[in-house]
Protein backbone atom coordinates (compact mmCIF):
# COMPACT_ATOMS: atom_id res chain seq x y z
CA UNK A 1 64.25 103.59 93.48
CA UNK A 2 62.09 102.77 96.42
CA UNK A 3 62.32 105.59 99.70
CA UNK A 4 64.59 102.80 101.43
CA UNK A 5 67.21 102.77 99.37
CA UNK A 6 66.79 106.73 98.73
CA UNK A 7 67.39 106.62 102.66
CA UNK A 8 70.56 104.58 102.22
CA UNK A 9 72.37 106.33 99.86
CA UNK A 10 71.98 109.15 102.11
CA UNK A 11 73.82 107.95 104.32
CA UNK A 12 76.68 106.52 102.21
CA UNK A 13 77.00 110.44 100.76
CA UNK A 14 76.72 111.93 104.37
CA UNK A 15 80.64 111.04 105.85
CA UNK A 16 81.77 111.73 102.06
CA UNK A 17 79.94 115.24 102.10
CA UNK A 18 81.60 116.13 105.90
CA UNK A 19 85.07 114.85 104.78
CA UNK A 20 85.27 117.47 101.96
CA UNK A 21 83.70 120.18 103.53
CA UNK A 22 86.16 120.39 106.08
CA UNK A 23 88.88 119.54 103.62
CA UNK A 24 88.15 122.48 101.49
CA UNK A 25 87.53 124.60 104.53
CA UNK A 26 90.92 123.83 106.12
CA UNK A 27 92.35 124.51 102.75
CA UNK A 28 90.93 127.73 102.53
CA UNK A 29 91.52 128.90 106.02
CA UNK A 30 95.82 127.93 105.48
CA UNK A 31 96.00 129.60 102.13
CA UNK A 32 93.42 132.62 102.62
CA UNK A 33 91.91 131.89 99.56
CA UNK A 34 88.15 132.32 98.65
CA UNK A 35 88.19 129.61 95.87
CA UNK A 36 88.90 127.18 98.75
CA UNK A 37 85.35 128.41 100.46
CA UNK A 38 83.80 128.19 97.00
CA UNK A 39 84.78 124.38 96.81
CA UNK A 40 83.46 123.41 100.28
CA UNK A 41 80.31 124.35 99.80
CA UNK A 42 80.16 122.94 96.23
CA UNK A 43 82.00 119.73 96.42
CA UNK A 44 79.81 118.35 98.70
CA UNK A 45 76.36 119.56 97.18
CA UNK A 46 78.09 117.30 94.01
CA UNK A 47 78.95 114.41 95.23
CA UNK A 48 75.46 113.92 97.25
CA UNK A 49 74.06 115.16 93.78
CA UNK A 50 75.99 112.40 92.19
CA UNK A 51 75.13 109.63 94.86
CA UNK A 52 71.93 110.50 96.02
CA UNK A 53 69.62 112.14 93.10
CA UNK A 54 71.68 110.31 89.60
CA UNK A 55 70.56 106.48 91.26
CA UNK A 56 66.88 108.25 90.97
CA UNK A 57 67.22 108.64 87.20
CA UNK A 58 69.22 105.99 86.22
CA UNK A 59 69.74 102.91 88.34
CA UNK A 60 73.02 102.12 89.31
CA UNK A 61 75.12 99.99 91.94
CA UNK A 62 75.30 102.72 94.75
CA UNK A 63 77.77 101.34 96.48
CA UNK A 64 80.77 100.63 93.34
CA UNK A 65 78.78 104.94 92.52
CA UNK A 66 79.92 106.00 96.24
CA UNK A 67 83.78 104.72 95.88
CA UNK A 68 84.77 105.65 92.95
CA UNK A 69 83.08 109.16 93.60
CA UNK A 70 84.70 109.02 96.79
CA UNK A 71 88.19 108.75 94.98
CA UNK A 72 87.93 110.68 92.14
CA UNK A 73 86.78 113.74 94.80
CA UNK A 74 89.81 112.82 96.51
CA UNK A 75 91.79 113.27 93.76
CA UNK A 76 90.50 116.15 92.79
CA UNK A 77 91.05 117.25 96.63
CA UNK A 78 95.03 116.47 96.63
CA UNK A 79 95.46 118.09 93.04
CA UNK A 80 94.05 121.03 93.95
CA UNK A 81 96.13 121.39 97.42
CA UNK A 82 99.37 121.23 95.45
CA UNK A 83 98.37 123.25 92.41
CA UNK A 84 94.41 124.55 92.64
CA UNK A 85 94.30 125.26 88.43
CA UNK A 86 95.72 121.29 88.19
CA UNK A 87 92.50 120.78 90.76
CA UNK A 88 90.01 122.94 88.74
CA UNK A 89 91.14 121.20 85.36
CA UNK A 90 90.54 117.44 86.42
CA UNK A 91 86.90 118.96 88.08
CA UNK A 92 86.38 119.04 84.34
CA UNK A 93 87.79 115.84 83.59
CA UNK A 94 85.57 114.73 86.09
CA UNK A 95 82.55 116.36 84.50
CA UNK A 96 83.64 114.68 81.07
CA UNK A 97 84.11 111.07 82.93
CA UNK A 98 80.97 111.16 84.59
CA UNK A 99 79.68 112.06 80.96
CA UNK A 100 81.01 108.79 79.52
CA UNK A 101 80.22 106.52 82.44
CA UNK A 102 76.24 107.52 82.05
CA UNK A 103 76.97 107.24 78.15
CA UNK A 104 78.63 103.48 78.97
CA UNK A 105 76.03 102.76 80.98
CA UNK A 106 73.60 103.43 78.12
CA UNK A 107 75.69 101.58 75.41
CA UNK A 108 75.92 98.26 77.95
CA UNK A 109 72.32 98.40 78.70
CA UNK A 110 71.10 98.66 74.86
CA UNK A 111 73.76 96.94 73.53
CA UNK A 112 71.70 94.78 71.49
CA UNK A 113 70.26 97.17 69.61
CA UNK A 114 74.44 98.16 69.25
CA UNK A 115 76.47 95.62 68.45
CA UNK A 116 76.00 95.54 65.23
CA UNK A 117 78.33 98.38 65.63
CA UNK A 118 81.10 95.92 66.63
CA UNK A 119 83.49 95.75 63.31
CA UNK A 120 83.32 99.73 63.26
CA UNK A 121 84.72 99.40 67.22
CA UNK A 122 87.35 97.24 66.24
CA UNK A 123 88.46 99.16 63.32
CA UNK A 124 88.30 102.62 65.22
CA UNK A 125 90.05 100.52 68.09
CA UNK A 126 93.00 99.87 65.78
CA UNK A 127 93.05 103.42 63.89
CA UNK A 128 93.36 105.14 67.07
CA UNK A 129 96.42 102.59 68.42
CA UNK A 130 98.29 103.51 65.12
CA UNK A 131 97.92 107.49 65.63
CA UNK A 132 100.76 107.33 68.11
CA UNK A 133 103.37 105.81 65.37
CA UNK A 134 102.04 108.37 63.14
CA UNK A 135 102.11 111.91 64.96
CA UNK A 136 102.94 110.89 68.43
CA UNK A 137 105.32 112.22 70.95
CA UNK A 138 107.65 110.90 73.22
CA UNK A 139 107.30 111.23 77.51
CA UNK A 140 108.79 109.13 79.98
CA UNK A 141 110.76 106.66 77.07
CA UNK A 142 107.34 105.92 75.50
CA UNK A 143 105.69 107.60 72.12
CA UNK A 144 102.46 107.32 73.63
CA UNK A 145 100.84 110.94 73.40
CA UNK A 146 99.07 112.40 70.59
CA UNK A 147 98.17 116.28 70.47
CA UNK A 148 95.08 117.19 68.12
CA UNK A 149 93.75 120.20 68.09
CA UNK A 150 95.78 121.35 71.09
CA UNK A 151 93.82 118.44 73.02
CA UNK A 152 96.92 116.14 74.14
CA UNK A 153 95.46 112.45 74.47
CA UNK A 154 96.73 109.07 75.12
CA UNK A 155 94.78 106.92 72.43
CA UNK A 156 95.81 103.46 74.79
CA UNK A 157 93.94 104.76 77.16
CA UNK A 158 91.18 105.10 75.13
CA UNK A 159 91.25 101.93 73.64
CA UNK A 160 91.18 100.55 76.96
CA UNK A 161 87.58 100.81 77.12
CA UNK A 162 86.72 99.26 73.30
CA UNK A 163 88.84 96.44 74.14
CA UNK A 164 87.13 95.28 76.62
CA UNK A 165 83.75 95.23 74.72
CA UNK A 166 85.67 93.80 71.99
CA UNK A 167 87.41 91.04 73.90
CA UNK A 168 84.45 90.37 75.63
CA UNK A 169 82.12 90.18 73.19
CA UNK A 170 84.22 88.34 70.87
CA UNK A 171 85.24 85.62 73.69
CA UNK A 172 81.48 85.39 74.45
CA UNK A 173 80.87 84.48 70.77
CA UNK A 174 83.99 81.88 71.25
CA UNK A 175 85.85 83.28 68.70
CA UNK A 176 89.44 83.11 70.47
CA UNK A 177 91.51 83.38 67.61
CA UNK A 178 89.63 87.05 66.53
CA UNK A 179 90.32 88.10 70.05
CA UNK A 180 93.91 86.88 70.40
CA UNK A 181 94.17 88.58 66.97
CA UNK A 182 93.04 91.91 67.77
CA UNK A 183 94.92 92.04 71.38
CA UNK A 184 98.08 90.96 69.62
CA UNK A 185 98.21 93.74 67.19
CA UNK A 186 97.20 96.09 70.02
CA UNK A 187 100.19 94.97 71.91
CA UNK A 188 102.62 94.84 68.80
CA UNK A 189 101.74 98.85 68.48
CA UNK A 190 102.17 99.19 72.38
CA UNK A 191 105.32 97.74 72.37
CA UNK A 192 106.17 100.17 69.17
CA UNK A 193 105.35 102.87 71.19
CA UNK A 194 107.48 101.41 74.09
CA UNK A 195 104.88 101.83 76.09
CA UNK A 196 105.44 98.50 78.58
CA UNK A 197 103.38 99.92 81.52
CA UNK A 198 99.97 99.44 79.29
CA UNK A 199 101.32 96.81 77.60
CA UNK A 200 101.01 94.66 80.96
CA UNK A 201 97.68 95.74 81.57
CA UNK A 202 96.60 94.81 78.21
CA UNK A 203 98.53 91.46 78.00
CA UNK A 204 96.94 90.56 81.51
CA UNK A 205 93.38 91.69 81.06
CA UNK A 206 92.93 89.39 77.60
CA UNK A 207 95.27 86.20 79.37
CA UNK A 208 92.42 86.37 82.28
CA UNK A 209 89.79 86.88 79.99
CA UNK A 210 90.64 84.12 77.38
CA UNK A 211 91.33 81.96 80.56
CA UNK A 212 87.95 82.25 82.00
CA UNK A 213 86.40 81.87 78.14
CA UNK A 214 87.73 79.11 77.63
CA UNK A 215 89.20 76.96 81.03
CA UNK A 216 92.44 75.66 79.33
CA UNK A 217 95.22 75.48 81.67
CA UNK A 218 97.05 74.67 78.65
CA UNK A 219 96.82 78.52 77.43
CA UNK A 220 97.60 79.88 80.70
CA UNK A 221 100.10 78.41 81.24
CA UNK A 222 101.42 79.47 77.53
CA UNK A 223 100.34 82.78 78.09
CA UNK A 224 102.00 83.31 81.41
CA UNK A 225 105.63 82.19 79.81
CA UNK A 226 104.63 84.71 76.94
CA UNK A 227 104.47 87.37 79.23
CA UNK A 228 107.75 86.12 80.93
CA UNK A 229 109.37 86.35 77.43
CA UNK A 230 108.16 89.78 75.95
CA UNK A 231 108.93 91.54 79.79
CA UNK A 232 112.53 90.17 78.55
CA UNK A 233 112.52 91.54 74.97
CA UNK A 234 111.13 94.37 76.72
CA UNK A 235 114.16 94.81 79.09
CA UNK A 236 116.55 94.47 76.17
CA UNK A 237 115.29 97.03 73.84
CA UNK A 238 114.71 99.52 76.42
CA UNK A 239 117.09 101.54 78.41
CA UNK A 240 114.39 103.06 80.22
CA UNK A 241 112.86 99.93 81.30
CA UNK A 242 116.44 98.53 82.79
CA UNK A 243 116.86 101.73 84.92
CA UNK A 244 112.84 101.18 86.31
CA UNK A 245 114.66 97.51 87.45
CA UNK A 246 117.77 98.86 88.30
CA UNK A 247 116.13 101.52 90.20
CA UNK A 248 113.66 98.41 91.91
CA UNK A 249 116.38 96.57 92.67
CA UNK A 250 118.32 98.95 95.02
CA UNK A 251 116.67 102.23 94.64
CA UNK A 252 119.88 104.09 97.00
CA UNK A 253 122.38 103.84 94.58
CA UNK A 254 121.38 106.46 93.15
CA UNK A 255 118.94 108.41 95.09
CA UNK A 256 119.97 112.29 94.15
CA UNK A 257 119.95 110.58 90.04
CA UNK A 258 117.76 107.64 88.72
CA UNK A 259 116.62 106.89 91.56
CA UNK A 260 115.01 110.55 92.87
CA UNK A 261 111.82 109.82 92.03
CA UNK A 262 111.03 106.57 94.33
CA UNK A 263 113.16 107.62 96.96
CA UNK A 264 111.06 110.42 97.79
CA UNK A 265 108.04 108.80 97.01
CA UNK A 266 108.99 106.34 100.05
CA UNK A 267 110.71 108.88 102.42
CA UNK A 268 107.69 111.10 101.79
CA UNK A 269 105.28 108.29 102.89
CA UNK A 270 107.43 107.26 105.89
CA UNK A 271 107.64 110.50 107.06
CA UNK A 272 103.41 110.68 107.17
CA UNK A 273 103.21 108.12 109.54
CA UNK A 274 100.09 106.77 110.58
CA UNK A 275 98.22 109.92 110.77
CA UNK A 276 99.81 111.69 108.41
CA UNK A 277 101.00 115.65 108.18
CA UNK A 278 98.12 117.03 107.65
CA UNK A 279 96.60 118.21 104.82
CA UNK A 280 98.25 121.26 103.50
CA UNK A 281 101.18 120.77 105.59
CA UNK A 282 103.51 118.14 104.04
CA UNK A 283 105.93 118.28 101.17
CA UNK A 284 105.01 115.99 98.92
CA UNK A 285 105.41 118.77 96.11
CA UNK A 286 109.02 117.87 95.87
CA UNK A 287 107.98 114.30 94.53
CA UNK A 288 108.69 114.58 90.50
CA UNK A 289 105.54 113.94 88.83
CA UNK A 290 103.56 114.09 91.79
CA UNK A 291 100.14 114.97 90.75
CA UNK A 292 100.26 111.59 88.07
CA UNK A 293 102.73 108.80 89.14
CA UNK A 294 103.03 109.64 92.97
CA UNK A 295 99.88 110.86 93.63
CA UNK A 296 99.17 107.80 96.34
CA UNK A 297 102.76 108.90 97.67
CA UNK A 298 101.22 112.53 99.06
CA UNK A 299 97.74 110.56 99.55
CA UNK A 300 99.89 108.83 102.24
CA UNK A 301 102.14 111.68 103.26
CA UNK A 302 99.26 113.78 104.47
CA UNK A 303 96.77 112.22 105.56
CA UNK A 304 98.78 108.87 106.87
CA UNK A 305 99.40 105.32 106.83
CA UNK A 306 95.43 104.39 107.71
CA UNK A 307 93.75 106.63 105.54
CA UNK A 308 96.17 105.28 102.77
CA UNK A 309 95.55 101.38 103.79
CA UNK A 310 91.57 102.48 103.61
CA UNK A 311 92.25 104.43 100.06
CA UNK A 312 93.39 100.43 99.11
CA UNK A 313 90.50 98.66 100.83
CA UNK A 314 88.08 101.09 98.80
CA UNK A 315 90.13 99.74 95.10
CA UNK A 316 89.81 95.89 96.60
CA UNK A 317 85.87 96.80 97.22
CA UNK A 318 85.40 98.00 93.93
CA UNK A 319 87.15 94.84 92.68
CA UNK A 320 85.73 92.56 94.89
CA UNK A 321 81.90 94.50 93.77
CA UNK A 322 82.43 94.19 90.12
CA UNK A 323 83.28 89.91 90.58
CA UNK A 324 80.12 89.78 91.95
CA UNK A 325 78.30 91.48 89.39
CA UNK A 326 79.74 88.85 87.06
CA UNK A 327 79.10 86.04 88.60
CA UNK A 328 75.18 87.24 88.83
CA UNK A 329 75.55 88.02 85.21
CA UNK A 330 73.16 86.46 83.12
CA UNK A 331 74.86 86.27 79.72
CA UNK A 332 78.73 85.46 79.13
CA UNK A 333 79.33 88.90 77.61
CA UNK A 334 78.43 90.66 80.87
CA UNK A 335 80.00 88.08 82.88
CA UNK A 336 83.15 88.81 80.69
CA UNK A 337 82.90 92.43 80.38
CA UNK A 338 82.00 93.04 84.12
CA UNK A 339 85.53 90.93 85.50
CA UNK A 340 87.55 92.73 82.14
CA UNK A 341 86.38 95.86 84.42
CA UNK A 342 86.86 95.11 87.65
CA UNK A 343 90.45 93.21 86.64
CA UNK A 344 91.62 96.20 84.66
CA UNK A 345 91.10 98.41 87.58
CA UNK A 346 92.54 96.11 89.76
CA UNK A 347 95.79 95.47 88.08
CA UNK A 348 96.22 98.98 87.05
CA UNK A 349 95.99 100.00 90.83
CA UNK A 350 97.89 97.33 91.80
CA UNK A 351 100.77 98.23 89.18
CA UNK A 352 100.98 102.13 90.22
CA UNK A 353 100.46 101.58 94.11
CA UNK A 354 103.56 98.46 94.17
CA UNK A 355 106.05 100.89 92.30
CA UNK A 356 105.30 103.68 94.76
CA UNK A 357 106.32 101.32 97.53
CA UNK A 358 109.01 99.72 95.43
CA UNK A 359 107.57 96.68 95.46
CA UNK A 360 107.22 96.37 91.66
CA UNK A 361 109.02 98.13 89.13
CA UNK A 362 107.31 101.38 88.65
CA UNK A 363 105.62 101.76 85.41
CA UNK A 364 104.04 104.74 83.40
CA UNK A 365 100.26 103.86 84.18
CA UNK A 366 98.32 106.02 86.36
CA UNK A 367 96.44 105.34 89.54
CA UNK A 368 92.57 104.80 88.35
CA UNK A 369 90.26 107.97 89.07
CA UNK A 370 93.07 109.96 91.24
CA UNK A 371 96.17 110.83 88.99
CA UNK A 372 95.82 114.05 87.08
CA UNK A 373 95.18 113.52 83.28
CA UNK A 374 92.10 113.92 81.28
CA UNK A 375 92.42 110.83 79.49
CA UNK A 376 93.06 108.76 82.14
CA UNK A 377 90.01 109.98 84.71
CA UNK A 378 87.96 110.13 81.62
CA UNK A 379 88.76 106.28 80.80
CA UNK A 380 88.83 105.09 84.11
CA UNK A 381 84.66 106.59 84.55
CA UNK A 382 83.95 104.75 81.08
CA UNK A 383 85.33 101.36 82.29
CA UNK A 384 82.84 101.82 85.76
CA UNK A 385 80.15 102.58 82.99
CA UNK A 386 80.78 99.13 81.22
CA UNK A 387 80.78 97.38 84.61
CA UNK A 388 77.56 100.00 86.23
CA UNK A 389 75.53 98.86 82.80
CA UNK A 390 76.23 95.04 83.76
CA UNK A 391 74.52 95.46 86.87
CA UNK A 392 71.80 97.30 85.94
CA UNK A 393 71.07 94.40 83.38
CA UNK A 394 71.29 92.04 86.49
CA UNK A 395 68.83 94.07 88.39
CA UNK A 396 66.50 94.26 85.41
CA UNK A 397 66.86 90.61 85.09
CA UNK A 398 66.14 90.71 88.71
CA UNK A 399 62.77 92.40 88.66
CA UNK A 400 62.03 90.36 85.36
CA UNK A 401 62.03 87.27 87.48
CA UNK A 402 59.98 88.53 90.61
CA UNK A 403 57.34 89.43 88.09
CA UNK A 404 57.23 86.27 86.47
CA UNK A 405 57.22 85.14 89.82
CA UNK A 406 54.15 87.27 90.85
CA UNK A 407 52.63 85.82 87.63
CA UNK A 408 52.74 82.60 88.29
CA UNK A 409 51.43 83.37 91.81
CA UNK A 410 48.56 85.22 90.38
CA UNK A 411 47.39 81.92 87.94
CA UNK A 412 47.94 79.24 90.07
């Protein structure tokens, strides 16, 4: 990394660095508490850590590095205001994520000296899906969670990251049948589980993939009245689902029953206004499930209608970053796997945020790097990896070319 750039991302950690130390500082000046002191000074010395000196060992997109470090410190901020162990506990969930984004990173960049590994992926893929029908247990009307070990997982969420690579690389080799194979039995075990809210994301992630692959209206547009008729087989067979609609449909009905849940998610928020309570001074605690469904709700609460509207500009950046590091890709895996990224993200966000607002049903996924939950933070970092080890192949392809260039030069 030339001095330059050093320089630049600088100044993308600076306002990040200032906006957490005061954060933590306020924090710890409301609730006397020491710990709050403790994470002002470190929080910031991390993230510059993180976007400053990790570009300077391994090269990565600085500016998809500074957003999602930017929101999953936020996150970590807003857990730890309404319950500071909650806070310390996805710190190290962080830790874990960042972890597996450097270790995605690695796998994207050398994946040719990997993918022979591929049929292994794809049965591990499938293993893992099946450990919820085996020992799973139920939460929110879905057998999704597995405990092993006392660790208590969500093996969808894991899978989220092989199917990608697997989708990818299979749709890169043209084999569409394999890939509509292996998403369908992912789906028949999600829909097993009753788990609908990952079932979507799935469902949409290989329809836009196979779509781009291949360019056949045709399968779009039989893939888009697929999805219309399993979101009706899913509304049939699940009670849980028709209240989520219900609820959509006219969520005061029943706003002290079914209904609690979104109705204070959306008083909550209209009570922040544009400038919100102030951190540390709303009530966004009496949101059920606060810290993993609702956490955009107090997001919005406390700090206000702008900084919320800029929390969604920063998830349509990262989108918008990761399309353009496909379509500079150089190979149609990484064009593949890069937009599998940035759509998952996208959707996923889009999903959680829209049944906040009640503008969607909600669903049981969690907002990407800012709802509490090992497995999801941890998943969500992996996914960037994938998409940060695309880009580095562009920019390696990039200096490949200026030295050919400088070659050339050089004999004529």
């Amino acid at each position: 990394m030339t001095e330059r750039a050093t320089q630049q991302n600088r100044w993308l950690a600076l306002p990040g660095m200032i906006f957490f130390l005061l954060a933590y500082a306020l924090l710890g000046l409301k609730q006397a508490d020491w710990r709050g002191f403790v994470m002002a000074a470190a929080v910031p010395l991390i993230f510059f850590g993180v976007i400053v000196i990790l570009p300077r060992i391994l090269p990565a997109d600085r500016i998809l590095l500074s957003l999602v470090n930017f929101l999953s410190f936020l996150g970590i901020l807003v857990l730890y205001r309404l319950n500071p162990e909650r806070g310390f506990g996805q710190f190290t969930n962080y830790a874990v994520g960042m972890v597996g984004m450097v270790g995605c990173l690695l796998l994207v960049r050398f994946w040719h000296r990997f993918k022979w590994t591929m049929p292994l992926i794809i049965l591990a893929s499938l293993a893992f899906m099946a450990l919820p029908l085996v020992m799973g247990t139920v939460k929110n009307g879905a057998k999704a969670w597995v405990s092993i070990l006392g660790v208590n997982f969500q093996p969808s969420e894991v899978v989220k990251v092989s199917m990608l690579l697997v989708t990818s690389f299979l749709l890169s080799r043209r084999l569409v049948l394999p890939a509509l194979a292996f998403a369908g039995v992912c789906l028949g075990m999600l829909f097993l589980q009753r788990d609908l809210g990952t079932a979507l994301l799935y469902y949409a992630i290989t329809l836009i993939l196979v779509y781009v692959s291949t360019g056949s209206l045709t399968f779009l547009a039989l893939g888009t009245l697929g999805a219309g008729a399993g979101a009706l087989v899913g509304y049939q067979m699940n009670t849980y689902v028709q209240n989520r609609v219900k609820i959509w449909q006219n969520p005061w009905e029943d706003p002290y029953g079914i209904s609690y849940q979104v109705v204070q998610s959306m008083v909550a928020m209209v009570n922040g206004g544009p400038w919100g309570t102030g951190l540390g001074l709303g009530t966004s605690s009496v949101i059920p499930e606060v810290e993993t469904d609702f956490i955009f709700a107090a997001v919005f609460h406390e700090f206000g209608l702008i900084f919320g509207m800029c929390v969604i500009l920063m998830f349509l950046l990262i989108f918008l970053r990761g399309v353009g590091i496909a379509k500079r890709s150089r190979s149609r895996f990484h064009t593949l796997l890069a937009l599998g990224c940035s759509c998952f993200i996208a959707i996923q966000t889009f999903v959680i945020i829209g049944g906040n607002i009640n503008l969607i049903p909600l669903t049981g996924v969690t907002l990407p790097f800012m709802s509490y939950g090992g497995t999801s933070m941890v998943c969500s970092l992996c996914i960037m990896g994938l998409l940060q080890g695309v880009a580095n192949a562009n920019e390696r392809g990039l200096e490949e070319d200026q030295l050919i260039a400088m070659l050339g030069e050089d004999n004529a």
